[in-house]
Protein backbone atom coordinates (compact mmCIF):
# COMPACT_ATOMS: atom_id res chain seq x y z
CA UNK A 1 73.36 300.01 -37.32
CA UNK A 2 72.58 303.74 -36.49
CA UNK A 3 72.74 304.00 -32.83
CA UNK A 4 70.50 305.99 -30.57
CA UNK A 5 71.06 309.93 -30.79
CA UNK A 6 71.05 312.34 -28.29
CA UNK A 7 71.55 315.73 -28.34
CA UNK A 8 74.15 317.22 -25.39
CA UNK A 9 72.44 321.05 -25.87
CA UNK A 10 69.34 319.31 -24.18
CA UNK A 11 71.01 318.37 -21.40
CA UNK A 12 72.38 321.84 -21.25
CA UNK A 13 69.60 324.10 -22.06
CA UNK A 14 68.39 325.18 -18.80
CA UNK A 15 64.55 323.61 -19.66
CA UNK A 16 64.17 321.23 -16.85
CA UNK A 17 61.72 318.47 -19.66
CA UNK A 18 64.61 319.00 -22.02
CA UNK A 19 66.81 317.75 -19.72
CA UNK A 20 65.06 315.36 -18.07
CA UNK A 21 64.54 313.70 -21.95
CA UNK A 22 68.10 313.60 -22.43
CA UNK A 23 69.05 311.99 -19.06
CA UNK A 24 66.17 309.30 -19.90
CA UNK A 25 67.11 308.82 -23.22
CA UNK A 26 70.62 308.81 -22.14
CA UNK A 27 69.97 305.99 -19.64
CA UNK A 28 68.02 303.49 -22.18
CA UNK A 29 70.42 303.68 -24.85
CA UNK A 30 73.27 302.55 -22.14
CA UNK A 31 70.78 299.87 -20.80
CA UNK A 32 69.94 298.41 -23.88
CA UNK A 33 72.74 299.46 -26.22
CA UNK A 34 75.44 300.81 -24.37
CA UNK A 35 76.46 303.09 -27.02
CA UNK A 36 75.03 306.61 -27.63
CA UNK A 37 75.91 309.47 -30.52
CA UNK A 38 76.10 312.96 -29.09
CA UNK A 39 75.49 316.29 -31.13
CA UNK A 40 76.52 319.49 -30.35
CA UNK A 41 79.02 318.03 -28.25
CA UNK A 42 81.02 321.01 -27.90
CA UNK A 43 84.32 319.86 -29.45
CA UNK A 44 84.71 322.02 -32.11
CA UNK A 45 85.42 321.06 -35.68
CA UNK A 46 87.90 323.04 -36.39
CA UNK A 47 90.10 321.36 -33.30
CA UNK A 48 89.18 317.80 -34.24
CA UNK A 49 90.26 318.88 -37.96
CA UNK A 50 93.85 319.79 -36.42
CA UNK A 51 94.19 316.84 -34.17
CA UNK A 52 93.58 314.68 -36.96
CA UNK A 53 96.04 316.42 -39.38
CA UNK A 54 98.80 316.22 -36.89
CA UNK A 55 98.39 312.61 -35.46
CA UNK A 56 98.69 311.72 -39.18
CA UNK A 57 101.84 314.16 -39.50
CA UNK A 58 103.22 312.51 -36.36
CA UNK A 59 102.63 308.70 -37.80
CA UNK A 60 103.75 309.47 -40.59
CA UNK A 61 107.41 310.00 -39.32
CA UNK A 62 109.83 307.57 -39.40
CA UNK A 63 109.93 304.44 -37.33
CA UNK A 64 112.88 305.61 -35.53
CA UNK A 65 111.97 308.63 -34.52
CA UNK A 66 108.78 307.48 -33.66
CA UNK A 67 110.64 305.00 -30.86
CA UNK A 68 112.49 307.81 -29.44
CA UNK A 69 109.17 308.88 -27.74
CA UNK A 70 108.57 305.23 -26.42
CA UNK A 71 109.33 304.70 -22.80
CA UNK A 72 108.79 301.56 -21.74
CA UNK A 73 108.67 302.16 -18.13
CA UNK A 74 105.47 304.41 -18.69
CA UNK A 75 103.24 301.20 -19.36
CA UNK A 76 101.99 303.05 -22.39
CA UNK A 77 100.03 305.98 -20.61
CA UNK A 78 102.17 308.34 -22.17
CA UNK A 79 103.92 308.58 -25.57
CA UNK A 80 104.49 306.39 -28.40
CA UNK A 81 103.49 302.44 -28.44
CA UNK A 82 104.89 300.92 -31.37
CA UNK A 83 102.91 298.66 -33.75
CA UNK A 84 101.88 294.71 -31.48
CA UNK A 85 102.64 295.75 -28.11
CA UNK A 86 98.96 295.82 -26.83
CA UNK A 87 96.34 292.80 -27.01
CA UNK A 88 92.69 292.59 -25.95
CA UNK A 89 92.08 290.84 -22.38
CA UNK A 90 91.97 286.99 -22.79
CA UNK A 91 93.94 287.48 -26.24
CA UNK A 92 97.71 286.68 -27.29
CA UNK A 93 96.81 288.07 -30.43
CA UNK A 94 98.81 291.55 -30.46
CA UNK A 95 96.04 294.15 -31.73
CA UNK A 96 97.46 295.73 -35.09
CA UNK A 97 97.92 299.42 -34.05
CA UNK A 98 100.39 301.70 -32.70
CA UNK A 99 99.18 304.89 -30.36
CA UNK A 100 100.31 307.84 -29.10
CA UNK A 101 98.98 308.71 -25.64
CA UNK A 102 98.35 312.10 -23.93
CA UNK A 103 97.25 312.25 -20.18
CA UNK A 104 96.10 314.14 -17.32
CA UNK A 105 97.98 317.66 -16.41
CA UNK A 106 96.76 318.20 -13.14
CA UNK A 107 95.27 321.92 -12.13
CA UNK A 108 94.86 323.20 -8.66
CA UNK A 109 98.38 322.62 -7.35
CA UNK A 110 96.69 318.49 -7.24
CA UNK A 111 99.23 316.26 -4.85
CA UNK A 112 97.05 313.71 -4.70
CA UNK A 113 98.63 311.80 -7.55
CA UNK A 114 102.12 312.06 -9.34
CA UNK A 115 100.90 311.61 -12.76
CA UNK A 116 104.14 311.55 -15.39
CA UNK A 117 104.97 314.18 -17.76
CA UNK A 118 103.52 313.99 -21.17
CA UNK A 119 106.07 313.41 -24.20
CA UNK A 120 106.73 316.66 -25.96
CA UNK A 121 107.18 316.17 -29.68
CA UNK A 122 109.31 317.91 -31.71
CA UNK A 123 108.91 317.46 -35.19
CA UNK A 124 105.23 318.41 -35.97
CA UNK A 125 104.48 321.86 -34.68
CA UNK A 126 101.76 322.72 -32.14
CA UNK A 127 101.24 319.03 -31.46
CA UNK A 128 101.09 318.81 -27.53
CA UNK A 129 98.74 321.92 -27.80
CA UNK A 130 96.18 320.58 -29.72
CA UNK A 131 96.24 317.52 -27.64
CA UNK A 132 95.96 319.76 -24.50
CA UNK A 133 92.87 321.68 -26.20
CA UNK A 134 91.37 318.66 -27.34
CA UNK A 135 92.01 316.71 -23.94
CA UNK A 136 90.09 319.41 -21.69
CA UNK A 137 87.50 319.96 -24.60
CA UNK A 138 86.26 316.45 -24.13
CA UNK A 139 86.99 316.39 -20.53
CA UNK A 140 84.60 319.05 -20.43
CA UNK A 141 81.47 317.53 -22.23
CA UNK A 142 82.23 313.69 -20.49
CA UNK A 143 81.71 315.44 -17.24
CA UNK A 144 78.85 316.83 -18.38
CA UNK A 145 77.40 313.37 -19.38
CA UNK A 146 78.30 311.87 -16.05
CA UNK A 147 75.81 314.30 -14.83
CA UNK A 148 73.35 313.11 -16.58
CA UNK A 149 74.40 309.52 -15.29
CA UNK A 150 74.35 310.70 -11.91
CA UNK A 151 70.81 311.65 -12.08
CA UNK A 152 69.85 308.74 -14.42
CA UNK A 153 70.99 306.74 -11.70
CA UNK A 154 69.41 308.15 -8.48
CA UNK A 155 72.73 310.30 -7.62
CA UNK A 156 73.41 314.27 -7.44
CA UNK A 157 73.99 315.72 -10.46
CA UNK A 158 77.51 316.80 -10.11
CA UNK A 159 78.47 313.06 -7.87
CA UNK A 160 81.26 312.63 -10.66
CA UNK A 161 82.69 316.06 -10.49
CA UNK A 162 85.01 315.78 -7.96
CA UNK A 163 85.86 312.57 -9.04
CA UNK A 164 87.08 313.26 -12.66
CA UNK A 165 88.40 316.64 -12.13
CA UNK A 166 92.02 316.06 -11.85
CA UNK A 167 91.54 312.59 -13.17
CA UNK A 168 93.98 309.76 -14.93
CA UNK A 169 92.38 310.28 -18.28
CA UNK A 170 93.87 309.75 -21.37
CA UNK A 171 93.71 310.93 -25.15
CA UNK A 172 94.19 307.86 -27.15
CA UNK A 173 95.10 308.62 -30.73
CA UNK A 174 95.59 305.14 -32.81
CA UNK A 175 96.79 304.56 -36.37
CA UNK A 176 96.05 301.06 -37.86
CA UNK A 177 98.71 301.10 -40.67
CA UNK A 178 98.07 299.02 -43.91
CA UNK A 179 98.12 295.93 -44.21
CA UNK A 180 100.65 294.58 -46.33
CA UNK A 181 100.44 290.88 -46.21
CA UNK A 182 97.65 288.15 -45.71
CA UNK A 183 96.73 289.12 -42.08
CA UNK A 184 96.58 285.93 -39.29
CA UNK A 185 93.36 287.30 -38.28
CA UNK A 186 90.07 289.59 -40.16
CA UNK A 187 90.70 291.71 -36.75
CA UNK A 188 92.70 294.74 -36.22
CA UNK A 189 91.75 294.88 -32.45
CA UNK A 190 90.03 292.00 -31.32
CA UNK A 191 86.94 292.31 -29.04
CA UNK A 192 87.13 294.20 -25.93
CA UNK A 193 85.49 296.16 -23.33
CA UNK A 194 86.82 299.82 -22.10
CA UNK A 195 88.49 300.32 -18.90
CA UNK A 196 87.41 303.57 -17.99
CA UNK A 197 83.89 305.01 -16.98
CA UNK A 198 83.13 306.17 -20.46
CA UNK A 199 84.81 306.73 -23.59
CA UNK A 200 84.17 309.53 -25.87
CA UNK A 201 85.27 308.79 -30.10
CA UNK A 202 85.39 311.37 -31.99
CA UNK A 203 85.09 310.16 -35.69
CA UNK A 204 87.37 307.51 -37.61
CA UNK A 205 89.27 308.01 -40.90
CA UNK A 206 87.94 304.45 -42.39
CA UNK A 207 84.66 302.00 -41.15
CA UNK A 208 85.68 299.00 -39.28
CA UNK A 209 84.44 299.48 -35.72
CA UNK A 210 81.55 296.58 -34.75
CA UNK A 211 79.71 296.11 -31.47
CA UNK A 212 77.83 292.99 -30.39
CA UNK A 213 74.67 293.58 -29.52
CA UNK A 214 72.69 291.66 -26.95
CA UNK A 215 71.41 289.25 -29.12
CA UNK A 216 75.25 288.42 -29.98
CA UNK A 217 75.75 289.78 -33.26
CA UNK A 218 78.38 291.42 -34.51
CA UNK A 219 76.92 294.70 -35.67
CA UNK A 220 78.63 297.63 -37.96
CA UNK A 221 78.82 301.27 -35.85
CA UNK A 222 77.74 304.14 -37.61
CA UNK A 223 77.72 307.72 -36.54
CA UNK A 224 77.49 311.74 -38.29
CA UNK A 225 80.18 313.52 -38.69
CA UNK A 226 79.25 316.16 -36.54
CA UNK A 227 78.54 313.99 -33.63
CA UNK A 228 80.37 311.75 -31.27
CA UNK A 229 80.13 308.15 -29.99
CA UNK A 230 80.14 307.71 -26.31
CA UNK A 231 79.93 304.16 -24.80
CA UNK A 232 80.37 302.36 -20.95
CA UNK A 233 83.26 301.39 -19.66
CA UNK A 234 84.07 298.70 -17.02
CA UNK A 235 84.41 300.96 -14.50
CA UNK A 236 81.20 302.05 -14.67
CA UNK A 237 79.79 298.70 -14.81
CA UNK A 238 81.24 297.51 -12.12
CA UNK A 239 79.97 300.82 -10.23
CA UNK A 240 76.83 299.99 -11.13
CA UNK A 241 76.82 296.17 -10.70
CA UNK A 242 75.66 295.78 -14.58
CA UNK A 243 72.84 298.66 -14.47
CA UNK A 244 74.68 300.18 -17.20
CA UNK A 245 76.86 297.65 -18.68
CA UNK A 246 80.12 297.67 -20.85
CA UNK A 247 79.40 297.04 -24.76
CA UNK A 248 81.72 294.81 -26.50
CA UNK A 249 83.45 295.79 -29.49
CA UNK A 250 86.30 295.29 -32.02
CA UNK A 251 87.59 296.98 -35.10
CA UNK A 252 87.63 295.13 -38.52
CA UNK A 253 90.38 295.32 -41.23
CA UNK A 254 88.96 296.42 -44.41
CA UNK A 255 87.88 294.81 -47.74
CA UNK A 256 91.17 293.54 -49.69
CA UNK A 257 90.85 296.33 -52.52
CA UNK A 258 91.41 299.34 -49.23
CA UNK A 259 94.21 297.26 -47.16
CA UNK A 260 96.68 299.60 -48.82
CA UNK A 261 94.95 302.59 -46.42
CA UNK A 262 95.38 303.51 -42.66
CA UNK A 263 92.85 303.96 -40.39
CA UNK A 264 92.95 306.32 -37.55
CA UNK A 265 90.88 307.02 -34.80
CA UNK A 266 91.01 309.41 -31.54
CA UNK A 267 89.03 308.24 -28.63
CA UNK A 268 88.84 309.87 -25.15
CA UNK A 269 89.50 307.38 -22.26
CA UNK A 270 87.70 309.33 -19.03
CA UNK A 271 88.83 308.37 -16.01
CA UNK A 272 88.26 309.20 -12.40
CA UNK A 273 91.22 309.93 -9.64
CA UNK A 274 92.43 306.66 -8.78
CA UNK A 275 91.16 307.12 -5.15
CA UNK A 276 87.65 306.60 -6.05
CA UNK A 277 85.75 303.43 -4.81
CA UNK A 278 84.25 301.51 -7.89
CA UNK A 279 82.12 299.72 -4.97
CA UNK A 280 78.91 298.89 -6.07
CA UNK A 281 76.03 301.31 -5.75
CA UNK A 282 73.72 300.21 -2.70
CA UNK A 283 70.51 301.08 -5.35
CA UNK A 284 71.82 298.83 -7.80
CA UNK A 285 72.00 295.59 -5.86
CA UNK A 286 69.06 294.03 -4.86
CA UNK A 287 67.61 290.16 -4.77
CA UNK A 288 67.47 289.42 -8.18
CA UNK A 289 70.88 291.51 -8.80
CA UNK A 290 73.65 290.41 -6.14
CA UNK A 291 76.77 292.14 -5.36
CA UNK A 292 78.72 290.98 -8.69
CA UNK A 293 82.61 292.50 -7.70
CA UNK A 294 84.29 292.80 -5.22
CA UNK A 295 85.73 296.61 -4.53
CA UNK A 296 88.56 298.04 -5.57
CA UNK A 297 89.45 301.82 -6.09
CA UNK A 298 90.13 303.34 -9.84
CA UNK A 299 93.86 302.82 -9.37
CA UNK A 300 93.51 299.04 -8.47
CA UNK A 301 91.20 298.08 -11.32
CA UNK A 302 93.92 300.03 -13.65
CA UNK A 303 96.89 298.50 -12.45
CA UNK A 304 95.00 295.25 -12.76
CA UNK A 305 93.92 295.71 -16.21
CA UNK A 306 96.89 297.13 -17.81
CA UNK A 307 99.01 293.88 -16.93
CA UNK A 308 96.08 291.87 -18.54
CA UNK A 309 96.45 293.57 -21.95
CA UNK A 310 100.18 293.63 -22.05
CA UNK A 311 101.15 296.84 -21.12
CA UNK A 312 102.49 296.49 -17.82
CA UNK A 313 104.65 293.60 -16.69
């Protein structure tokens, strides 16, 4: 399945129909899809290129050393997760990954949250800059497609601004390792919905990653490489009381002749400050669409969340 395309350089051209197409075509594809591609994304290649070579450098590395930047205490939002510790909501089934996760590095002397250090590591040079580049390169162009949410759904352009500047965010960077004996399940993450508002992906070393569409089929995810797949999170669901709803997906292990290869893929979690009120928006609730959660702020839904998949006791 090729999903809808849009191109961000609309958005940002300055031609109000351009942008106006964009933010329409934007909308749609979350209504009805709930996954978009984005070109001219401005990530450049030449960053993604190095964050790819050195999260490969970095799993590469021996187990052991690999555990010395695992701290359990951190719930996973920053550092190394080794290989079974995380499973998808309503599932025992430990997904078969481990991550490495960079997060937020607040600017403008921020006290509003005491966000934990990110894990410096030592053996693969210039790897906590590239995540820093990459981490406000995509911070960047999500903001920029909240904008065209806001105005997709009835809001000020920059409503999300405030919100996501400064906010828990995190650079995911995931390496499915190969698999090296008949596997329990065909699944290397089972089905699941994001957290966060949206998530940004920038490419994947191997196929596997499925959505299920509305008719409830279980439907292969194709993008360019030059281009970006953004979907919905549950956060912005909820926000929206299911205007915009979170797409379901999972990631499939590979034909038996390719088990012996990795997969690795980087996606962008972007999240707001945790103060922010995921109450529904008065525009989106009407007769025939009732008040369908009950509010919480950011940092509730989080907390919540993170104990359902495993990572926080």
């Amino acid at each position: 399945m090729s999903i809808p395309s849009i191109d961000l350089a609309d958005f940002l051209s300055g031609d109000p129909v351009r942008k106006n197409d964009f933010v329409q075509k934007l909308g749609k594809a979350y209504e009805e899809v709930g996954f978009v591609a984005v070109k001219n994304h401005g990530v450049p290649d030449e960053l993604i290129a190095d964050l790819y070579k050195y999260v490969q450098e970095f799993f590469s590395l021996p187990l052991d050393q690999k555990k010395t930047y695992e701290i359990p205490e951190l719930a996973g939002q920053r550092g190394y997760t080794s290989f079974g510790k995380e499973h998808a909501k309503g599932s025992d089934a430990p997904d078969l990954k481990e991550f490495f996760q960079y997060g937020q590095v607040p600017r403008d002397n921020f006290k509003e949250e005491d966000y934990p250090a990110n894990v410096q590591v030592g053996e693969v040079a210039t790897f906590n800059k590239t995540f820093d580049d990459a981490y406000r390169a995509f911070e960047k162009s999500g903001t920029a497609l909240l904008q065209a949410i806001a105005l997709y759904l009835g809001l000020d352009e920059h409503y999300f601004d405030g919100l996501v500047h400064n906010g828990n965010s995190i650079l995911r960077a995931i390496h499915y390792p190969p698999i090296t004996h008949e596997p329990a399940s065909a699944i290397r993450a089972e089905q699941h919905e994001d957290i966060n508002l949206i998530t940004l992906l920038v490419g994947a070393s191997a196929d596997g990653l499925e959505i299920l569409t509305k008719q409830g089929e279980w439907v292969a995810v194709t993008s360019l490489p030059e281009q970006i797949v953004v979907n919905v999170g549950d956060m912005l669901q909820r926000f929206t009381n299911n205007k915009l709803m979170s797409t379901t997906h999972r990631v499939v292990n590979p034909k038996r002749e390719l088990w012996h290869t990795s997969r690795f893929s980087i996606p962008f979690f972007l999240h707001p400050r945790s103060c922010m009120s995921l109450r529904c928006l008065d525009t989106c609730v009407d007769e025939a669409h009732p008040v369908a959660y009950e509010d919480a702020t950011a940092g509730e839904y989080l907390d919540e969340r993170l104990r359902e998949i495993g990572l926080k006791k």
